[in-house]
PDB file of N, CA and C in Angstrom:
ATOM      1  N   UNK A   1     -29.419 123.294-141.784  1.00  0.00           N
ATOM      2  CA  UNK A   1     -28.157 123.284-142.496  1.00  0.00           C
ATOM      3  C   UNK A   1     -27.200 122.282-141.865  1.00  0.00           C
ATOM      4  N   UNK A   2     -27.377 122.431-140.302  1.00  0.00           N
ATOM      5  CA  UNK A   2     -26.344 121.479-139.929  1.00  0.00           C
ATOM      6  C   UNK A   2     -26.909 119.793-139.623  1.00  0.00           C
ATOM      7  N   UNK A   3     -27.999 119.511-139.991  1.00  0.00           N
ATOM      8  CA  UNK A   3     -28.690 118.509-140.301  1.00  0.00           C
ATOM      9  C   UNK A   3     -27.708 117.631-142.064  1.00  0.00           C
ATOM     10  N   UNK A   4     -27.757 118.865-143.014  1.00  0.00           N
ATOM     11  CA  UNK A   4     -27.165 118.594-144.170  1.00  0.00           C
ATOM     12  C   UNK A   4     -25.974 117.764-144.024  1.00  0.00           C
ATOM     13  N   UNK A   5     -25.191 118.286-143.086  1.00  0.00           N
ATOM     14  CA  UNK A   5     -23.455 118.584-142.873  1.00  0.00           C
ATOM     15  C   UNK A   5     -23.359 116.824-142.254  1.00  0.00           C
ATOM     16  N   UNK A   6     -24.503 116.875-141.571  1.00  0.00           N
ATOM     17  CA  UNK A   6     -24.380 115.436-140.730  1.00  0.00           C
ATOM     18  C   UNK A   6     -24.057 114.476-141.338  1.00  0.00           C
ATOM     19  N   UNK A   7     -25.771 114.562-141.859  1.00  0.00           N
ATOM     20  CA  UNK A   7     -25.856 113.411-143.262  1.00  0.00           C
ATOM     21  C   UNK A   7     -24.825 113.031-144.224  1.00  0.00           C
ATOM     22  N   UNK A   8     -24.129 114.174-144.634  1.00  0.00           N
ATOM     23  CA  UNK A   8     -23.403 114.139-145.742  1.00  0.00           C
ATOM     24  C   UNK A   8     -22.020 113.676-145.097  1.00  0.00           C
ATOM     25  N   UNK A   9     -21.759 114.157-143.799  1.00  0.00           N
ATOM     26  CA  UNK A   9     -20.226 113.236-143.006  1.00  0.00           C
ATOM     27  C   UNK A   9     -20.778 111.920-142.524  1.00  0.00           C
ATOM     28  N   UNK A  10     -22.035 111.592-142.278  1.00  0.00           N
ATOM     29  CA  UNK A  10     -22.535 110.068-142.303  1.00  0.00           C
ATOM     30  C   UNK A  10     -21.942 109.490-143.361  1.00  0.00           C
ATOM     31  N   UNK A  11     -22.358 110.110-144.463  1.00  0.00           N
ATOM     32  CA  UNK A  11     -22.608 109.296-145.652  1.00  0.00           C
ATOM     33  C   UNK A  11     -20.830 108.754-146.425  1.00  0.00           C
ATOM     34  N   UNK A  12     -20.056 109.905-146.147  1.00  0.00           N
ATOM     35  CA  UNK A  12     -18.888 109.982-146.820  1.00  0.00           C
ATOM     36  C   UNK A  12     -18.122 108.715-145.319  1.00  0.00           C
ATOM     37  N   UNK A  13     -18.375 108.706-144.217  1.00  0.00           N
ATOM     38  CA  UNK A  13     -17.752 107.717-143.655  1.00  0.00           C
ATOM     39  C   UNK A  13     -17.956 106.446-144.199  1.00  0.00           C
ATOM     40  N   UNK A  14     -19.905 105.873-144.240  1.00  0.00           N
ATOM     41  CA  UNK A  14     -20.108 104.646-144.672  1.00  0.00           C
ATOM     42  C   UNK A  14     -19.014 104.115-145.637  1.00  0.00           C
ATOM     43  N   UNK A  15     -18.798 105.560-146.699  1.00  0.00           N
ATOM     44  CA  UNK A  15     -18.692 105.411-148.278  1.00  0.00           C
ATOM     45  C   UNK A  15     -16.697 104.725-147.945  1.00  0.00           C
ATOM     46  N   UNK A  16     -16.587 105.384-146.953  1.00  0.00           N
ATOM     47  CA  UNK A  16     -14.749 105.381-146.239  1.00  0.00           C
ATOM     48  C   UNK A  16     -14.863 103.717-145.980  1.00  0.00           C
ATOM     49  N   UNK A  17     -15.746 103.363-145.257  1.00  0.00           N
ATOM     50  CA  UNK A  17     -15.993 101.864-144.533  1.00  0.00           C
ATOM     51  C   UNK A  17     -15.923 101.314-145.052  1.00  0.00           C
ATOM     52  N   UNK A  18     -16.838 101.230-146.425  1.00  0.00           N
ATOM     53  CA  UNK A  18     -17.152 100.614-147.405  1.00  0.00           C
ATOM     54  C   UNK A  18     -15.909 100.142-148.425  1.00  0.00           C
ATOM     55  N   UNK A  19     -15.288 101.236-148.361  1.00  0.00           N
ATOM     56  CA  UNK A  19     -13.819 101.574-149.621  1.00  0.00           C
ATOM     57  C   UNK A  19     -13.094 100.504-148.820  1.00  0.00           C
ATOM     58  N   UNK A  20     -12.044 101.228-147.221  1.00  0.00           N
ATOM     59  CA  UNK A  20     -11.628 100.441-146.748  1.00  0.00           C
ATOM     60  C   UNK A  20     -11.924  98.671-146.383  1.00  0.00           C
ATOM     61  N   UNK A  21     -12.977  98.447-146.575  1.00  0.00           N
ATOM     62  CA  UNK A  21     -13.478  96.703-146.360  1.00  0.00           C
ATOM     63  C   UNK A  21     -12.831  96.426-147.787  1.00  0.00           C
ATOM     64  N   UNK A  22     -13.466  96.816-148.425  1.00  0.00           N
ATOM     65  CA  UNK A  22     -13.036  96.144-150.120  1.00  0.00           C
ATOM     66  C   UNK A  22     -10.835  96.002-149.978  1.00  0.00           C
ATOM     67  N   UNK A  23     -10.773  97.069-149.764  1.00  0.00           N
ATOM     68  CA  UNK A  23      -9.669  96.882-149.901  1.00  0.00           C
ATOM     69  C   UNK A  23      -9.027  95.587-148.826  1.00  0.00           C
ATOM     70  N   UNK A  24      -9.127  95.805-147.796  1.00  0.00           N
ATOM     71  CA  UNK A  24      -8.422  94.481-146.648  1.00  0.00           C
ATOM     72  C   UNK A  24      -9.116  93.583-147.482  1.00  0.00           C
ATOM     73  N   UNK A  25     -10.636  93.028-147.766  1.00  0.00           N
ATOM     74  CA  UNK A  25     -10.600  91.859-148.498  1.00  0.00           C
ATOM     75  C   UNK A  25      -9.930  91.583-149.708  1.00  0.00           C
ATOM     76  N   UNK A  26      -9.583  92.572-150.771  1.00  0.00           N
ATOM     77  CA  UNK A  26      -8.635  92.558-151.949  1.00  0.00           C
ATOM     78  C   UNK A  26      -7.347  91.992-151.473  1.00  0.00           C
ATOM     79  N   UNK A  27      -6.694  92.757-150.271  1.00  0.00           N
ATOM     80  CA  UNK A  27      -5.583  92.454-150.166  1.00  0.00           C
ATOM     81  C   UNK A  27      -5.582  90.932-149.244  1.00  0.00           C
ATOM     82  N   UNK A  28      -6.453  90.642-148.472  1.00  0.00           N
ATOM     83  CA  UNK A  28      -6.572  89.071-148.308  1.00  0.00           C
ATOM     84  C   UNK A  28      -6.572  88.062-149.094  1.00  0.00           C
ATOM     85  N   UNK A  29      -7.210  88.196-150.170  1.00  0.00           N
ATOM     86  CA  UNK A  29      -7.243  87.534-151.156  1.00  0.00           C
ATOM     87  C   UNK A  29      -6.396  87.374-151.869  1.00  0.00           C
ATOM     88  N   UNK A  30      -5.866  88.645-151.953  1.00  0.00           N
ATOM     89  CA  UNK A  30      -4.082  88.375-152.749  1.00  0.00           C
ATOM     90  C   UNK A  30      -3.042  87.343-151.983  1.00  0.00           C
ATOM     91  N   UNK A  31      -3.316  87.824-150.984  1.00  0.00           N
ATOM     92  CA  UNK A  31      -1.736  87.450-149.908  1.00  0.00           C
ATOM     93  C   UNK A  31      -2.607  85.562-149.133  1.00  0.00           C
ATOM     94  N   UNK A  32      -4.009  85.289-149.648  1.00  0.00           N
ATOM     95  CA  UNK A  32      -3.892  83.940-149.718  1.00  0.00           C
ATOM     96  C   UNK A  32      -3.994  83.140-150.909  1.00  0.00           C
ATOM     97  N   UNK A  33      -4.297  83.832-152.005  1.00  0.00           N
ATOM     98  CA  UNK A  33      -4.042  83.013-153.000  1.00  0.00           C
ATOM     99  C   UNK A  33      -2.608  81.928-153.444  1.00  0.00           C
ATOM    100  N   UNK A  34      -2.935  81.328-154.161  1.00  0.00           N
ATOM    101  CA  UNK A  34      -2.122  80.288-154.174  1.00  0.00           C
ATOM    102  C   UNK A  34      -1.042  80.816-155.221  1.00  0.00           C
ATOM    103  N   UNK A  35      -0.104  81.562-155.344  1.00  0.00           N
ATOM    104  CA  UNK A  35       0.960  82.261-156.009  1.00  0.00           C
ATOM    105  C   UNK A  35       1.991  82.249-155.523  1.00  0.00           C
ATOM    106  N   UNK A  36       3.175  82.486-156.772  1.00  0.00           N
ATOM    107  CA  UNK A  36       4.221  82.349-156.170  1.00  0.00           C
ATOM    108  C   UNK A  36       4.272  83.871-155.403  1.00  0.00           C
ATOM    109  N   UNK A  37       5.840  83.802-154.513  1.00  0.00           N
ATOM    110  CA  UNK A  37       5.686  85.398-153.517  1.00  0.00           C
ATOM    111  C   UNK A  37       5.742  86.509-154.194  1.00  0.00           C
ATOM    112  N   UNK A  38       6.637  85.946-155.266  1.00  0.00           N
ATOM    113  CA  UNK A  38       6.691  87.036-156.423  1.00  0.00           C
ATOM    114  C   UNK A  38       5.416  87.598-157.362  1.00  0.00           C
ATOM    115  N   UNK A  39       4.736  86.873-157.886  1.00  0.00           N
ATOM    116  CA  UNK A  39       3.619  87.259-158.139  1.00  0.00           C
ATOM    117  C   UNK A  39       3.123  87.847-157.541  1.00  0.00           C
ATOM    118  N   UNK A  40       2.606  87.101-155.978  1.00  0.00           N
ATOM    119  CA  UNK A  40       1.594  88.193-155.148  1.00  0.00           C
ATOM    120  C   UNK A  40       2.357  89.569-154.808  1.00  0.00           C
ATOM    121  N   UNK A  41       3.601  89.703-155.039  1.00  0.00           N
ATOM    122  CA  UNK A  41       4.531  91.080-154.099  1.00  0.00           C
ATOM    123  C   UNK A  41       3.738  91.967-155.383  1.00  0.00           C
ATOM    124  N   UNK A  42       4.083  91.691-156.547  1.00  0.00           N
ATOM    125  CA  UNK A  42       3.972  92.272-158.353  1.00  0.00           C
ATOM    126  C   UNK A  42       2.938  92.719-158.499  1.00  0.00           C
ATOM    127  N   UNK A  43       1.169  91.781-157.785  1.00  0.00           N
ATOM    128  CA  UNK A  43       0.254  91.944-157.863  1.00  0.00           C
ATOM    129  C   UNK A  43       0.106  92.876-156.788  1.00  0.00           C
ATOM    130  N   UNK A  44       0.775  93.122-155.770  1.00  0.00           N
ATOM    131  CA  UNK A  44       0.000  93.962-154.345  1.00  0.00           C
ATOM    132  C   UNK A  44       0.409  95.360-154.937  1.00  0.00           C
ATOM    133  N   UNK A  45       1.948  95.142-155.616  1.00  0.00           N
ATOM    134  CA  UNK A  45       2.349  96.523-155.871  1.00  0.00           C
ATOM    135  C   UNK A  45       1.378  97.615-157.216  1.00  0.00           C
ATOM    136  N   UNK A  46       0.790  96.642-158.089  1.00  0.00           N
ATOM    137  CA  UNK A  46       0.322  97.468-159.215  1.00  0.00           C
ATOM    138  C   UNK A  46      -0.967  97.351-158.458  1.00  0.00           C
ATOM    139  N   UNK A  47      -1.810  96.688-157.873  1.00  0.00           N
ATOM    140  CA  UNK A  47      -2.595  97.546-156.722  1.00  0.00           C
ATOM    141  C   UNK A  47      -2.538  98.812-156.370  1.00  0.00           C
ATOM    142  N   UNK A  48      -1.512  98.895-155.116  1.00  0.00           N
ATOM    143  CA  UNK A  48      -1.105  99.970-154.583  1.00  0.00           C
ATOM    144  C   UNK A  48      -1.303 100.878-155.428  1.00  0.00           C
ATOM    145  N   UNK A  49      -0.306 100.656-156.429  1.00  0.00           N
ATOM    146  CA  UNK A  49      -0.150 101.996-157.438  1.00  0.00           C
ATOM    147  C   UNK A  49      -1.508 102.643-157.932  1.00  0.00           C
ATOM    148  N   UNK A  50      -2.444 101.741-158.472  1.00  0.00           N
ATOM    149  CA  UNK A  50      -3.712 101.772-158.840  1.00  0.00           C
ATOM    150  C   UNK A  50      -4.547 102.697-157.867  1.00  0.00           C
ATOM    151  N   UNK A  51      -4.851 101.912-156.920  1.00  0.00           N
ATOM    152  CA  UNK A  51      -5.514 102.639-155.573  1.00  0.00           C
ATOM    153  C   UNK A  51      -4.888 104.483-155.167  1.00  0.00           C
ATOM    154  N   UNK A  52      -3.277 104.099-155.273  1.00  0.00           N
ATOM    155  CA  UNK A  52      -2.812 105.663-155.071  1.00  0.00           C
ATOM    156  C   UNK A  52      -3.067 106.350-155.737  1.00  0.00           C
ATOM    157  N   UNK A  53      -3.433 106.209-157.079  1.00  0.00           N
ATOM    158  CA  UNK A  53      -3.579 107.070-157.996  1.00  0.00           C
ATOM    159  C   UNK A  53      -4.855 107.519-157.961  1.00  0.00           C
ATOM    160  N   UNK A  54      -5.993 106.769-158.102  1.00  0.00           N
ATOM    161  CA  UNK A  54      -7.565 106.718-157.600  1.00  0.00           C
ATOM    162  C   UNK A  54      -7.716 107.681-156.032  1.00  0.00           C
ATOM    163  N   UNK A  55      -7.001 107.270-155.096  1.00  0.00           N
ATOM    164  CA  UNK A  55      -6.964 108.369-153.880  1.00  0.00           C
ATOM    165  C   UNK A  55      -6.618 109.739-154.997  1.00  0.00           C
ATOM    166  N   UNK A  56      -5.788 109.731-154.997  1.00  0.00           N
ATOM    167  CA  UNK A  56      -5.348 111.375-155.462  1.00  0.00           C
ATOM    168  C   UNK A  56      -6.083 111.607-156.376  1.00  0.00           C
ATOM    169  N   UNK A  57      -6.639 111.435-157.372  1.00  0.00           N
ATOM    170  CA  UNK A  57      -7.327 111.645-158.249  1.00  0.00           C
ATOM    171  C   UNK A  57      -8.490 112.200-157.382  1.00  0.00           C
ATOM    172  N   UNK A  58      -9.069 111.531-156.661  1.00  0.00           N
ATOM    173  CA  UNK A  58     -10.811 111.851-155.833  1.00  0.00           C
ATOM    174  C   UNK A  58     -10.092 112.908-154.829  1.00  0.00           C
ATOM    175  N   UNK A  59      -8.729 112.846-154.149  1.00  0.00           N
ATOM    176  CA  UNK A  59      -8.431 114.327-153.549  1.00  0.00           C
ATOM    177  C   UNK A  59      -9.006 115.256-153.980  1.00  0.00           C
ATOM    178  N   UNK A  60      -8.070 115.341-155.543  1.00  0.00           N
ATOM    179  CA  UNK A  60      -7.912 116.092-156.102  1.00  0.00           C
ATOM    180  C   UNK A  60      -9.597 116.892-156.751  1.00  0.00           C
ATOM    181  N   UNK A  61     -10.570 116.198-156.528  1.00  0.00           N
ATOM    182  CA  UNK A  61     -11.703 116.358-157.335  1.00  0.00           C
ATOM    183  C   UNK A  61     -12.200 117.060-155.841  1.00  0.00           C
ATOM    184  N   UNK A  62     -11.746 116.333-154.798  1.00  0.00           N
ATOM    185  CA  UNK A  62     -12.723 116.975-153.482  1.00  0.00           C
ATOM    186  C   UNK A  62     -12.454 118.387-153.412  1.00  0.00           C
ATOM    187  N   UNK A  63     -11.060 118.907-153.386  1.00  0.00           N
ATOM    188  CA  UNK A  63      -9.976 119.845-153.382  1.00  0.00           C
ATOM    189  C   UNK A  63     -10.912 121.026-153.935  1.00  0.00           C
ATOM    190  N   UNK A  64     -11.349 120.748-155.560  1.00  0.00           N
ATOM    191  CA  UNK A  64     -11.881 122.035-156.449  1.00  0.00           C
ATOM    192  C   UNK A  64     -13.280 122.073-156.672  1.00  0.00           C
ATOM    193  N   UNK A  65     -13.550 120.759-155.555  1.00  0.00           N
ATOM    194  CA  UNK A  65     -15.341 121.123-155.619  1.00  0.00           C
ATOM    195  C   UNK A  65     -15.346 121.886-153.987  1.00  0.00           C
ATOM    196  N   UNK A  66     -14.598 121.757-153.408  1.00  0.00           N
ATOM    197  CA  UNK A  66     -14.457 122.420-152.008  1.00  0.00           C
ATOM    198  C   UNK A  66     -14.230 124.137-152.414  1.00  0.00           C
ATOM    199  N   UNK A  67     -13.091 124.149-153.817  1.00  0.00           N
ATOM    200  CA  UNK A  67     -12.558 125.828-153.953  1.00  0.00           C
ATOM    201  C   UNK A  67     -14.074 126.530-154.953  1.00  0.00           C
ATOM    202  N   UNK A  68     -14.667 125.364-155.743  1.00  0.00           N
ATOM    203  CA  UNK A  68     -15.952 125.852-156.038  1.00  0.00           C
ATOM    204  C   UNK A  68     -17.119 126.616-155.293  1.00  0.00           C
ATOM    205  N   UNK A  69     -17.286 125.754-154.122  1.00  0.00           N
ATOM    206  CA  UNK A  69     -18.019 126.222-152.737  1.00  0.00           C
ATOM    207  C   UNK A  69     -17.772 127.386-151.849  1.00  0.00           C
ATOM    208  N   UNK A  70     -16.441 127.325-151.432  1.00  0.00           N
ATOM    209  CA  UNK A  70     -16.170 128.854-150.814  1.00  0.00           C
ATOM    210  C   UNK A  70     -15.889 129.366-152.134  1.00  0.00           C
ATOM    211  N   UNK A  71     -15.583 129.786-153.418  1.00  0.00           N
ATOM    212  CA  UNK A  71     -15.876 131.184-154.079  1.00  0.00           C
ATOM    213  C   UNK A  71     -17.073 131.396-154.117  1.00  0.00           C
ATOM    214  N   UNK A  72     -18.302 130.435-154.284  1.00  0.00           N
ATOM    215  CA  UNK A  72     -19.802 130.612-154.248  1.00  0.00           C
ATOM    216  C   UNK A  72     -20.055 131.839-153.437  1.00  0.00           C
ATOM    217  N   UNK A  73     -19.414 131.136-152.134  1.00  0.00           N
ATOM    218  CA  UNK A  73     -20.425 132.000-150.913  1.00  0.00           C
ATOM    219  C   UNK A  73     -19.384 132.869-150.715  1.00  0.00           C
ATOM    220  N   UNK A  74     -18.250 133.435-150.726  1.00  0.00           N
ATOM    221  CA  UNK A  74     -17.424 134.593-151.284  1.00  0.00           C
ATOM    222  C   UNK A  74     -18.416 135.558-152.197  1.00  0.00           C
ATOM    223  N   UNK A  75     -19.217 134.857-153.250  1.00  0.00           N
ATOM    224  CA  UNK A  75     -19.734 135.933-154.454  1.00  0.00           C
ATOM    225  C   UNK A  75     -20.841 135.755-153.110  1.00  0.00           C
ATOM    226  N   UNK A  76     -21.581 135.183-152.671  1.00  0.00           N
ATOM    227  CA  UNK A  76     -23.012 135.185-151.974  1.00  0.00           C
ATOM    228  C   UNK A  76     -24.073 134.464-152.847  1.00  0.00           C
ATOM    229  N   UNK A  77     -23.745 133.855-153.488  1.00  0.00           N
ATOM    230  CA  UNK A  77     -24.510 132.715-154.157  1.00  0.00           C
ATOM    231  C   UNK A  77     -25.253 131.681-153.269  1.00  0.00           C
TER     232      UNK A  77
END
């Protein structure tokens, strides 16, 4: 079981590594592109917004597959 637990916090870090790289290269790419400051500020911000919303959203999904799991084993499923 605790073999499972490993794997699966392996896997969700890579998946963290993975997320976070994309993003610093997104935001490199913004902040060297050839734009005015205004553009790139306009472009970083509806980013942001984008990304925040996408975080909370996958919170939010971790949140009630987590309250799914302990009622399981609450019933003994």
């Amino acid at each position: 079981m605790s073999d499972n637990n490993n794997d699966s916090n392996s896997m969700l870090y890579l998946l963290a590594g993975v997320g976070l790289g994309a993003i610093i290269g997104a935001a490199a790419g913004l902040l060297f592109a050839p734009k005015a400051g205004t553009e790139t500020r306009d472009d970083l911000n509806e980013k942001f917004t984008e990304l925040k919303s996408k975080t909370e959203e996958w919170i939010n999904e971790q949140k009630a597959k987590r309250a799914v799991t302990q009622s399981a084993e609450e019933v003994g499923v």
